[in-house]
Protein backbone atom coordinates (compact mmCIF):
# COMPACT_ATOMS: atom_id res chain seq x y z
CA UNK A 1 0.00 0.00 0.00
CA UNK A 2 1.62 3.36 -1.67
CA UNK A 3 0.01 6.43 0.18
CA UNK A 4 1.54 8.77 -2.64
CA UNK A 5 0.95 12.07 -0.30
CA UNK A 6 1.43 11.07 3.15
CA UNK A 7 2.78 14.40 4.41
CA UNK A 8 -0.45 16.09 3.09
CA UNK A 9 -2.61 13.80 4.16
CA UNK A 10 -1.76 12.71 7.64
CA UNK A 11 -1.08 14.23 10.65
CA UNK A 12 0.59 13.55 13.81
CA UNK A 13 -1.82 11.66 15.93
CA UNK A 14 -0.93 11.71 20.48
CA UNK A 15 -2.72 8.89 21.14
CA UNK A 16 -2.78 9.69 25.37
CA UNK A 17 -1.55 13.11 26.71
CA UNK A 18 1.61 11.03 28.54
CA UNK A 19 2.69 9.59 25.36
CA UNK A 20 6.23 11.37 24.29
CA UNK A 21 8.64 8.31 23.61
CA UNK A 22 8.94 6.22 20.53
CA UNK A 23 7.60 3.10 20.51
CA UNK A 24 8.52 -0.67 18.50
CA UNK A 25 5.53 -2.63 17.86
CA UNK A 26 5.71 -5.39 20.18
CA UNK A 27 2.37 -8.00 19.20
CA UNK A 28 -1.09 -7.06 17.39
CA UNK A 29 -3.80 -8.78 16.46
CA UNK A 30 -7.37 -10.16 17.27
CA UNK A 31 -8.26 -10.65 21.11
CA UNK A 32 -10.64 -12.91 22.16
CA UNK A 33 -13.32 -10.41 23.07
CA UNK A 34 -13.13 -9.64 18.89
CA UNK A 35 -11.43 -6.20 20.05
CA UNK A 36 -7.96 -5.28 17.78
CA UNK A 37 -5.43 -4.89 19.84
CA UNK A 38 -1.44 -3.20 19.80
CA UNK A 39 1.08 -3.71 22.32
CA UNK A 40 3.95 -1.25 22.30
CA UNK A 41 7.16 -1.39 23.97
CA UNK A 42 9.42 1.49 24.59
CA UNK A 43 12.46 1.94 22.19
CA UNK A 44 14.60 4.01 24.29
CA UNK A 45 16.04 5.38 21.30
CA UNK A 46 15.84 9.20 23.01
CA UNK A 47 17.66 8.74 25.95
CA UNK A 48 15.79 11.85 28.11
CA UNK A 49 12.36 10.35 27.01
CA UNK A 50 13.01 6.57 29.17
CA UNK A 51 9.59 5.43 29.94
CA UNK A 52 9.14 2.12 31.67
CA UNK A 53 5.58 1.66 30.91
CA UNK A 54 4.40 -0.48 27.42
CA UNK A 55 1.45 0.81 25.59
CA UNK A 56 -1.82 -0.99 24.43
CA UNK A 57 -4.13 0.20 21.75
CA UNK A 58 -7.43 -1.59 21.86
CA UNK A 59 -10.13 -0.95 19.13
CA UNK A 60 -13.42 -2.31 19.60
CA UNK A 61 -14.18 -2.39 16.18
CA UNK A 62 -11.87 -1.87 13.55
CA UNK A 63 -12.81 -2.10 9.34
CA UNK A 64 -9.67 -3.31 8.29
CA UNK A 65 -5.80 -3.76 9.70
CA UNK A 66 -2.71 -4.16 7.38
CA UNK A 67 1.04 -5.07 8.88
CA UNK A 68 3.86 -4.13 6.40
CA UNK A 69 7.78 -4.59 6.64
CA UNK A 70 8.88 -0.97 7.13
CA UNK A 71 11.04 -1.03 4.21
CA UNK A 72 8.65 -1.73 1.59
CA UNK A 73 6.77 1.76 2.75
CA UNK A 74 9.04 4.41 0.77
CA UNK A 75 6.35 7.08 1.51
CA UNK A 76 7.50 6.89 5.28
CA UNK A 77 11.53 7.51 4.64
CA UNK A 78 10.78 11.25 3.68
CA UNK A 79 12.61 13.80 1.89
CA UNK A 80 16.15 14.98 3.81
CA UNK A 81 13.83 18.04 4.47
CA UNK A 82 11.00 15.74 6.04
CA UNK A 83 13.59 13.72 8.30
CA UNK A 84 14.60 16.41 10.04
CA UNK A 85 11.47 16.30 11.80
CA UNK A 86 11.37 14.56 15.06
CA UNK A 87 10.66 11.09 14.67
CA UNK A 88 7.28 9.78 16.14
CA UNK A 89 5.08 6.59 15.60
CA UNK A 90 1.63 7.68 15.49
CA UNK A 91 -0.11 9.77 12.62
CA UNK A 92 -3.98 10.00 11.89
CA UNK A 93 -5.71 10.75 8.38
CA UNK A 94 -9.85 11.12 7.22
CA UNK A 95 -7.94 11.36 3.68
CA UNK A 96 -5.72 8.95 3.06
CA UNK A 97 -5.74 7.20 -0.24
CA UNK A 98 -5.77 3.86 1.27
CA UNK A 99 -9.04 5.36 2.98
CA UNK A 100 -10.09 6.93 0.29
CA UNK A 101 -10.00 3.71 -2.17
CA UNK A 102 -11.06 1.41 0.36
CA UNK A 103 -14.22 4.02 0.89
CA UNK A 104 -15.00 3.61 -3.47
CA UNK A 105 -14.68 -0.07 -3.18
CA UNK A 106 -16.56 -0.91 0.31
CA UNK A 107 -19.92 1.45 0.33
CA UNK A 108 -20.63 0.50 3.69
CA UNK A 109 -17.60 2.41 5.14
CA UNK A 110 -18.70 5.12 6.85
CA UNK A 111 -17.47 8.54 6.19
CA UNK A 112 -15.97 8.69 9.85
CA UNK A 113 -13.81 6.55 9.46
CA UNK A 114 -10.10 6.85 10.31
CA UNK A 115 -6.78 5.61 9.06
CA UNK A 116 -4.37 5.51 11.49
CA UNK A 117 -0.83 4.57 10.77
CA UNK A 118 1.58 3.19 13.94
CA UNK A 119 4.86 3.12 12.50
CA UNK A 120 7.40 1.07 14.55
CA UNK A 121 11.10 0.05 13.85
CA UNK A 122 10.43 -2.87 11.84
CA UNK A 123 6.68 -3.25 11.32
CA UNK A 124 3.76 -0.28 10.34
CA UNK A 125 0.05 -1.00 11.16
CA UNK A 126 -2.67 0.34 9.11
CA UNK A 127 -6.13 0.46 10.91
CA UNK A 128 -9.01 1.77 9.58
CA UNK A 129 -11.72 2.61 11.99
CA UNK A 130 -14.96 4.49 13.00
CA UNK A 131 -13.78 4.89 16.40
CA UNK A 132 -10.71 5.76 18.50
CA UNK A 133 -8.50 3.44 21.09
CA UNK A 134 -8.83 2.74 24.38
CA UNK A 135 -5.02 3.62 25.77
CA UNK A 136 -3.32 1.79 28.37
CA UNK A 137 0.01 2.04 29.95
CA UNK A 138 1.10 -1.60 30.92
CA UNK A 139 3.83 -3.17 33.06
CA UNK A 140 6.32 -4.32 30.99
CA UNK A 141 7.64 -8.14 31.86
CA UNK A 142 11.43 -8.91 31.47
């Protein structure tokens, strides 16, 4: 999936008012109450921002989820211009053209619906969605 103008069409997303660290994407998937569900360790890559607390992302509901291999998203690398910028993992779009397409082809998608992108090291999560997380900080198990 190709989102051909990312910087126009997304926009940083704070998931939680505490959230100021970079994550890594640490499991995601179904949970047996049907909920989708991200758990988010820490990456400690910032060395003044060293949280000890994982995060979890549950949806309800979601539409549709998509996990990709960071390097096969060339959108994300950004222009010497755009990578300046301080990294972060969590952008939101009403716009996007994944959105946007999956909108044309699935009539039943409502139009508030959401695309939000978590971007971690390896992996990036597309989640299309009529409604927002519930945000947890969890204990983190060694």
């Amino acid at each position: 999936m190709l989102e051909n103008h990312f910087w126009d069409n997304f926009r940083k997303w704070i998931p939680h008012p505490q959230v100021n660290e970079l994550y890594d994407i640490a499991a995601s998937g179904i949970s047996d109450d049907g909920g989708f569900t991200i758990l988010l360790h820490p990456d400690h890559s910032q060395e003044t921002k060293h949280v000890k607390l994982g995060l979890r992302l549950t949806w309800d509901s979601i539409i549709s989820y998509t996990v990709t291999d960071e390097s096969y998203r060339p959108e994300l690398w950004g222009t010497e211009e755009e990578s300046n910028k301080e990294p972060w993992n969590f952008y939101i779009s009403e716009t996007s053209d994944h959105l946007t397409s999956f909108r044309k082809e699935n009539y039943l998608v409502s139009e508030n619906a959401h695309h939000f992108l978590i971007g971690g090291y390896n992996l990036i999560l597309d989640i299309l969605s009529d409604e927002f997380p519930t945000v947890e900080f969890v204990e983190l198990f060694s």
